[in-house]
Protein backbone atom coordinates (compact mmCIF):
# COMPACT_ATOMS: atom_id res chain seq x y z
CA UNK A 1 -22.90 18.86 14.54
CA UNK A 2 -20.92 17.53 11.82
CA UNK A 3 -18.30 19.32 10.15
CA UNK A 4 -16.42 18.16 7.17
CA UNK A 5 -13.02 18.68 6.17
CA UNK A 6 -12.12 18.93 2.37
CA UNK A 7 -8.78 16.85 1.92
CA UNK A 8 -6.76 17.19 -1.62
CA UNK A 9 -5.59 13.49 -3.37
CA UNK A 10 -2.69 12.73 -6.02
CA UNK A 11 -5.30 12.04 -8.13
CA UNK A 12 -6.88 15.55 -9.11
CA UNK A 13 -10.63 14.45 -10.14
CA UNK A 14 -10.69 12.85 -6.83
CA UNK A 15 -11.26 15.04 -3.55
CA UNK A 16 -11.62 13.76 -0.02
CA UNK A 17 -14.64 14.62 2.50
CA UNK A 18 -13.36 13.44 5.98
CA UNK A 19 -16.07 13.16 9.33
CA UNK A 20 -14.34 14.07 12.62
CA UNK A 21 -15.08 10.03 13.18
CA UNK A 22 -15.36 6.65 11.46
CA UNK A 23 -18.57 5.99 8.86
CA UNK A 24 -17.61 2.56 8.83
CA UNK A 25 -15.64 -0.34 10.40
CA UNK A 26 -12.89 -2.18 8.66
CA UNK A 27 -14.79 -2.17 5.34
CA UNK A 28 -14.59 -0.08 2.01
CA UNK A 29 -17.20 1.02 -0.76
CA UNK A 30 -17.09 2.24 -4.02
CA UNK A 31 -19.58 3.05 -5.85
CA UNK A 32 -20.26 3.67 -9.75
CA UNK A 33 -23.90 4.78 -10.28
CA UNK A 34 -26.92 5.33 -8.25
CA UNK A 35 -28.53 1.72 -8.84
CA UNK A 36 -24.86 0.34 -7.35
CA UNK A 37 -25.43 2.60 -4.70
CA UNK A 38 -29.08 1.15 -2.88
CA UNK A 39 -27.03 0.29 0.35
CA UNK A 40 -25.86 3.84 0.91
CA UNK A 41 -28.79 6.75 0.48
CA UNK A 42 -26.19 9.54 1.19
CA UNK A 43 -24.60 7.90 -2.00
CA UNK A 44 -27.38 8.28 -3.92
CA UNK A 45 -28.75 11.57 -3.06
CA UNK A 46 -24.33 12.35 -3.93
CA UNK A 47 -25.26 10.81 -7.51
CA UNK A 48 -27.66 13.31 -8.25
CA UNK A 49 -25.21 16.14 -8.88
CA UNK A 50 -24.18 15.92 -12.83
CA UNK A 51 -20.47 15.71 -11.89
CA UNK A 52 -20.27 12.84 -9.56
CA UNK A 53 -18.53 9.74 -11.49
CA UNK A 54 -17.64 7.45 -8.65
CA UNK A 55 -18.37 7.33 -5.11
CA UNK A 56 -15.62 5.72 -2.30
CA UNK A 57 -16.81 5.82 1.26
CA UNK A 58 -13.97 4.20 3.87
CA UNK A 59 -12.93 4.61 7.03
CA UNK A 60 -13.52 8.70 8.10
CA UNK A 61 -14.13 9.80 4.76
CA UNK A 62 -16.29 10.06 1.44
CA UNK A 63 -14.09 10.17 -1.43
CA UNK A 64 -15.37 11.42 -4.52
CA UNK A 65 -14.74 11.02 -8.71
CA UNK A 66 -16.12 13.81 -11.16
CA UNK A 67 -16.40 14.17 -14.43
CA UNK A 68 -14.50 16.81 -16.04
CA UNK A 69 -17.59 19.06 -17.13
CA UNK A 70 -16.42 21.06 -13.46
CA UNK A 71 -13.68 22.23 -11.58
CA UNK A 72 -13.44 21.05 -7.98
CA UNK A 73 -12.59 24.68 -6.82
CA UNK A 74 -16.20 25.67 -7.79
CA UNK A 75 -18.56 22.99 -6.19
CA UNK A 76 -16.54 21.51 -3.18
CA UNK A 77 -17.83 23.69 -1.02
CA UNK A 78 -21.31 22.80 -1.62
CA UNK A 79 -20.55 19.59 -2.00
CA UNK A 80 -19.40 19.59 1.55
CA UNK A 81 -22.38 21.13 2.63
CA UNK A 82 -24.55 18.94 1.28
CA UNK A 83 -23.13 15.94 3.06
CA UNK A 84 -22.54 17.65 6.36
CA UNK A 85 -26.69 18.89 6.00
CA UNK A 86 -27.47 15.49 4.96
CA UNK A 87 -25.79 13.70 8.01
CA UNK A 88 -26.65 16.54 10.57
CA UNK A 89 -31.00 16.21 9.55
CA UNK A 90 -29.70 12.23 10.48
CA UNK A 91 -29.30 11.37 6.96
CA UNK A 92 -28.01 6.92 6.73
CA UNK A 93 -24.20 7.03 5.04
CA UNK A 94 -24.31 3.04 4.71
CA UNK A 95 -28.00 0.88 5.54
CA UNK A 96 -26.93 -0.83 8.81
CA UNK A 97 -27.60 -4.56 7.03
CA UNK A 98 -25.09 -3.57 4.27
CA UNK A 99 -22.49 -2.14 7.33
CA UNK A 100 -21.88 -5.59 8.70
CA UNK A 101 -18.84 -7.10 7.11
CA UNK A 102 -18.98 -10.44 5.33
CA UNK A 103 -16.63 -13.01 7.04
CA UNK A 104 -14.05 -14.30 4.42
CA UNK A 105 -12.58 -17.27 5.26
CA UNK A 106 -8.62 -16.87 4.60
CA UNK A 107 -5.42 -18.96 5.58
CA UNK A 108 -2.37 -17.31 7.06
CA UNK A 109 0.86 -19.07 7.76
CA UNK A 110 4.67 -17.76 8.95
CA UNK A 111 7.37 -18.22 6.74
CA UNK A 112 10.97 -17.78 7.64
CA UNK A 113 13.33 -15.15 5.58
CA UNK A 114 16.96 -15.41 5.58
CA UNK A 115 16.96 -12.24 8.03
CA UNK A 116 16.23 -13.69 11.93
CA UNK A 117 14.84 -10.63 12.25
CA UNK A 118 12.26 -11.01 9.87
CA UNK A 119 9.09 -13.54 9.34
CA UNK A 120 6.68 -13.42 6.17
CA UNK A 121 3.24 -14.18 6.84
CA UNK A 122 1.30 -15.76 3.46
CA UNK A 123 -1.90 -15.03 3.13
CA UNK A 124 -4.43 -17.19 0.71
CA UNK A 125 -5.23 -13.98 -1.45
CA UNK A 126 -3.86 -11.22 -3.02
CA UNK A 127 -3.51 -8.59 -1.18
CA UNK A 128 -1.99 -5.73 -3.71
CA UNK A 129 0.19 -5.63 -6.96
CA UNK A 130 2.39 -2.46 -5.51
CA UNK A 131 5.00 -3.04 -2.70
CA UNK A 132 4.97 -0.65 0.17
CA UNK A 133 7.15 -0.50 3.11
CA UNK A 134 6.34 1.05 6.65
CA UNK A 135 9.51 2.07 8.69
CA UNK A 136 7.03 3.44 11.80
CA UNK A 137 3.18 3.96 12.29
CA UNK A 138 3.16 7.72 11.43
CA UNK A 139 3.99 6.50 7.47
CA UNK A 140 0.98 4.26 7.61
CA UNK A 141 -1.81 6.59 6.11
CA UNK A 142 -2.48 4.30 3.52
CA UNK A 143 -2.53 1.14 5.49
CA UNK A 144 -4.89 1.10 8.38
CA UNK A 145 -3.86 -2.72 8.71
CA UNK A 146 -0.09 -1.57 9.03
CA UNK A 147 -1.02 0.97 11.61
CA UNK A 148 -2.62 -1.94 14.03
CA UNK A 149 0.54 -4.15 13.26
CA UNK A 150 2.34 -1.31 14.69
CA UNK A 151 0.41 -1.12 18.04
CA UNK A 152 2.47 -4.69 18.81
CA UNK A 153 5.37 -3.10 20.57
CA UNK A 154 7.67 -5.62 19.40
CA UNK A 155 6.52 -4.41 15.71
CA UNK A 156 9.51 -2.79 14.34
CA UNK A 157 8.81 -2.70 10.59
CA UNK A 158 6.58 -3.54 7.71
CA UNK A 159 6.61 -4.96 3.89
CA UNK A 160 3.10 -5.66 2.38
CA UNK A 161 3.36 -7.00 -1.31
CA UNK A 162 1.52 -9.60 -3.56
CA UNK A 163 -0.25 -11.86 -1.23
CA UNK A 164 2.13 -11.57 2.22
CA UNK A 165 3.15 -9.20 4.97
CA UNK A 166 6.75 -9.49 6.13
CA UNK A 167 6.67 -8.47 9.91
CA UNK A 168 10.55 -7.25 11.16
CA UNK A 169 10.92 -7.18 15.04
CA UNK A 170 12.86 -6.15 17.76
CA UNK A 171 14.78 -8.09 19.55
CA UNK A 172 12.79 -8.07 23.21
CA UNK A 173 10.73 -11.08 21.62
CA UNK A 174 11.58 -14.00 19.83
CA UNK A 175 9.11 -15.14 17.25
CA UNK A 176 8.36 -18.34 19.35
CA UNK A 177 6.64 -15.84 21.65
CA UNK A 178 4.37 -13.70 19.24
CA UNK A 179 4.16 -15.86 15.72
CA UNK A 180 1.06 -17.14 16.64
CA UNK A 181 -0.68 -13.79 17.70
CA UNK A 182 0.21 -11.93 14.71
CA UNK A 183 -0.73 -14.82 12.50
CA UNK A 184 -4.20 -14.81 14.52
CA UNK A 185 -4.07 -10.70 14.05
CA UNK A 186 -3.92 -10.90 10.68
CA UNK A 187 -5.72 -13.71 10.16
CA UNK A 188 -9.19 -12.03 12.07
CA UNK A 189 -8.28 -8.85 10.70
CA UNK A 190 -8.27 -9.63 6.78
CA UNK A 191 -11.56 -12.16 7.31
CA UNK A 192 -13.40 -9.17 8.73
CA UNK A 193 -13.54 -7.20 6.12
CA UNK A 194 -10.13 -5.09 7.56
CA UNK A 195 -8.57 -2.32 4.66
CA UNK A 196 -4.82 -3.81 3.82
CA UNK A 197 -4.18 -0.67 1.72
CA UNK A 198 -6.37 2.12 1.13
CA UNK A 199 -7.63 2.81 -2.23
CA UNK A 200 -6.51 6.52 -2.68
CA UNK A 201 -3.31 4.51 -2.24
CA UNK A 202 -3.91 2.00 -5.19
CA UNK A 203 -4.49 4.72 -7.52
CA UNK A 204 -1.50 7.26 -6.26
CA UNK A 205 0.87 4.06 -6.72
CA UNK A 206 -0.60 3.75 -10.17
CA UNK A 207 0.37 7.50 -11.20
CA UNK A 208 3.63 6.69 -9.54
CA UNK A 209 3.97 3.54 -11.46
CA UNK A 210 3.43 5.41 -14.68
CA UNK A 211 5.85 8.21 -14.07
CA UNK A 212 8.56 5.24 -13.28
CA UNK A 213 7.68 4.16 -16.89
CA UNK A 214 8.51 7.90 -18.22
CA UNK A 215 11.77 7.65 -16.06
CA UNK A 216 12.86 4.27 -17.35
CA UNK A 217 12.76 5.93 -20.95
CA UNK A 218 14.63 8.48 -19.62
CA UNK A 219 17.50 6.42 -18.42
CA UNK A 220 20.34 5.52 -20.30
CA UNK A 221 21.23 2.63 -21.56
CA UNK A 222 22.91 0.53 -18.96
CA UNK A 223 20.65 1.54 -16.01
CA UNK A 224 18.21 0.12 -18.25
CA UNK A 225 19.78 -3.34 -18.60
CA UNK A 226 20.27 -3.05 -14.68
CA UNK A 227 16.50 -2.33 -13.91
CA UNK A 228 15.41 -5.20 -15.84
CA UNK A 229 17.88 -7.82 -14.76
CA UNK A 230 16.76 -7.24 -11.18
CA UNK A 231 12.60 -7.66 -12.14
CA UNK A 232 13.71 -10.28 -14.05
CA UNK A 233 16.08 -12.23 -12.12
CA UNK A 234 16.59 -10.68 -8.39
CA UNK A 235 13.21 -9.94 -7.65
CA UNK A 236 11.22 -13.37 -7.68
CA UNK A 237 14.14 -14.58 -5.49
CA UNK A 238 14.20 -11.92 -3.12
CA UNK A 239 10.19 -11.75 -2.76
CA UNK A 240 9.88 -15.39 -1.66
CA UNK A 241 11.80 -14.48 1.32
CA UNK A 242 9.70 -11.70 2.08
CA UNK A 243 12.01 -9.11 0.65
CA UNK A 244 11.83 -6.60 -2.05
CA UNK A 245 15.22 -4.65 -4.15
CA UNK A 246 14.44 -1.44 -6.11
CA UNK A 247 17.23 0.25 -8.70
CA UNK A 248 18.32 3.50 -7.12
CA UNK A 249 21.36 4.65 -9.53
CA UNK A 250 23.86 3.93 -11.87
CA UNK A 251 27.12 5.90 -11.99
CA UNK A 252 28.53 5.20 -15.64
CA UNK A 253 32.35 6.61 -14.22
CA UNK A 254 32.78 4.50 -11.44
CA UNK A 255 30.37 1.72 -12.47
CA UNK A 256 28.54 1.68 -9.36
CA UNK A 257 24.91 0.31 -9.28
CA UNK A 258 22.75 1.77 -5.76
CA UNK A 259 19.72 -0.12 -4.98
CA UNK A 260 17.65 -0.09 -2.11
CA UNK A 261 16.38 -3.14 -0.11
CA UNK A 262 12.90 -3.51 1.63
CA UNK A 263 11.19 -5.75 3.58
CA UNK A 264 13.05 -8.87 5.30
CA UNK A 265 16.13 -8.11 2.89
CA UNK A 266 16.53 -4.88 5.07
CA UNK A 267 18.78 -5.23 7.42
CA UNK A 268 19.47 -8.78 6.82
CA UNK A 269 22.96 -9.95 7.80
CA UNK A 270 23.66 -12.11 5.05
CA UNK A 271 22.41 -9.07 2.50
CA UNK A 272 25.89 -7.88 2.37
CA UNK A 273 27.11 -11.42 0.74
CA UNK A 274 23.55 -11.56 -1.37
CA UNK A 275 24.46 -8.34 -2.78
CA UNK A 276 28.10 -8.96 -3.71
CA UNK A 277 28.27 -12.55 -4.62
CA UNK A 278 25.00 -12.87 -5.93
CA UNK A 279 23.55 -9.47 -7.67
CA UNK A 280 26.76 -7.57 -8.15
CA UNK A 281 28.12 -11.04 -10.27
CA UNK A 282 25.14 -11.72 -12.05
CA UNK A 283 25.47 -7.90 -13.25
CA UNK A 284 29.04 -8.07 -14.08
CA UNK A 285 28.51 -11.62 -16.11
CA UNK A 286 25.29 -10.21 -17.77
CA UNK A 287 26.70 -7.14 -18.75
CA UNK A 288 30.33 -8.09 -19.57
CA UNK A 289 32.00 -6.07 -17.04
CA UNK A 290 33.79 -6.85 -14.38
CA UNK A 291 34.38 -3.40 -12.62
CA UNK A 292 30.47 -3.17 -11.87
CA UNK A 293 29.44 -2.40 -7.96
CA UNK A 294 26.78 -2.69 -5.98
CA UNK A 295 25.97 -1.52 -3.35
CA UNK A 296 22.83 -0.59 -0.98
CA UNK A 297 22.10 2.99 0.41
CA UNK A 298 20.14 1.53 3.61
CA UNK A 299 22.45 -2.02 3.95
């Protein structure tokens, strides 16, 4: 018998109903109203309730949208009942013709980064607007493609943004050795219909990206100038080698800017010279002031 577990998201209107096991392989559905839903009758019969707005099923789970005419705390029970009844009496989740995933042709190819330790792989679509590292596979929740990456054992960390993923390795391979099955992994993974990042993810970056909005009004007015030389400047450079720099701090009394470096730039052995004669004397020549620091809190 099926038993579902009722799982809390960032986003409030949205609550998560996860199966002890997978609904579907490598693929992702949302759904908006009950005519978008004819490949999924558990969808449907989900539609009938007043309150549903939106309908994800992915992976283990049914994620679901209301409207705002109810609170979550009084239906999700029955709403979990519902879907474990319907599935226990043998109830279809997604019609087995709709389940199979449409192959999408895709190129991948390796790119080197200035960090030997690093490689970007390019892929010929976008893959998400919002940066996300991995440092190890128990961070990778919102990436199931991350989490395979990090079954290679020579997988040591990973940078998805835009249209690449920038693979860091240990050093018991060299990238002669595994280049070509990663760029295969990938490759077969994406053109299957894999999940690069979930969509709970998407939307929790979203809320995220808004509250760094609220923050950046909060700053003052130097930290300002620093956050938007780097998007402006820093981070186009940076990304094409498979790297990413976020603005950590400024300290106005000993003018010391702290940023953090992802990706291919972590770790890097020429980021130490990037940083000072690069960043740190574009920020003292943009801003007039030649005591300015900078520094990285994971260099």
């Amino acid at each position: 018998m099926t038993k579902i577990i009722i799982k809390e998201t960032q986003n409030p209107t949205i609550l998560k109903f996860e199966f002890p096991d997978f609904i579907t392989q490598n693929e992702s559905f949302e759904f908006k109203n009950i005519d978008e839903a004819k490949s999924s009758p558990l969808a449907q019969q989900l539609f009938y309730l007043p309150f549903v707005k939106t309908v994800y099923i992915s992976g283990n789970f049914i994620a679901i949208e209301k409207f705002s005419i109810v609170e979550w705390e009084d239906v999700k029970d029955a709403v979990a009942e519902q879907i474990e009844n319907f599935v226990n009496d043998g109830g279809i989740i997604i019609a087995e013709q709709e389940n199979k995933a449409k192959k999408q042709p895709i190129t991948v190819y390796g790119e080197t980064t200035p960090n030997p330790s690093a490689l970007k792989f390019v892929v010929s679509r976008m893959l998400t607007k919002t940066a996300v590292e991995f440092k190890n596979i128990d961070q990778t929740a919102s990436s199931p493609l991350a989490k395979e990456l990090f079954k290679f054992a020579y997988v040591k960390e990973i940078f998805i943004d835009e249209n690449y993923i920038s693979v860091t390795k240990y050093e018991i391979n060299e990238w002669q050795e595994i280049t070509l099955e990663l760029r295969s992994f990938i490759k077969q993974y994406i053109e299957n219909g894999g999940i690069v990042l979930d969509e709970n993810f998407i939307q929790a970056a979203t809320v995220e990206e808004n509250n760094k909005t609220q923050d950046f009004d909060n700053l003052d007015v130097t930290s300002q100038q620093i956050i938007n030389i780097l998007e402006e400047y820093v981070k186009p450079a940076v990304a094409a080698d498979g790297g990413n720099i976020a603005f950590d701090s400024y300290n106005e009394s000993d003018k010391t800017v702290k940023v953090i470096l992802q990706g291919a730039c972590s770790g890097c052995p020429s980021s130490t010279f990037t940083l000072k004669s690069g960043i740190e004397n574009m920020l003292k020549s943009m801003l007039n002031d030649e005591n300015i620091k900078v520094e990285a809190i994971n260099a």
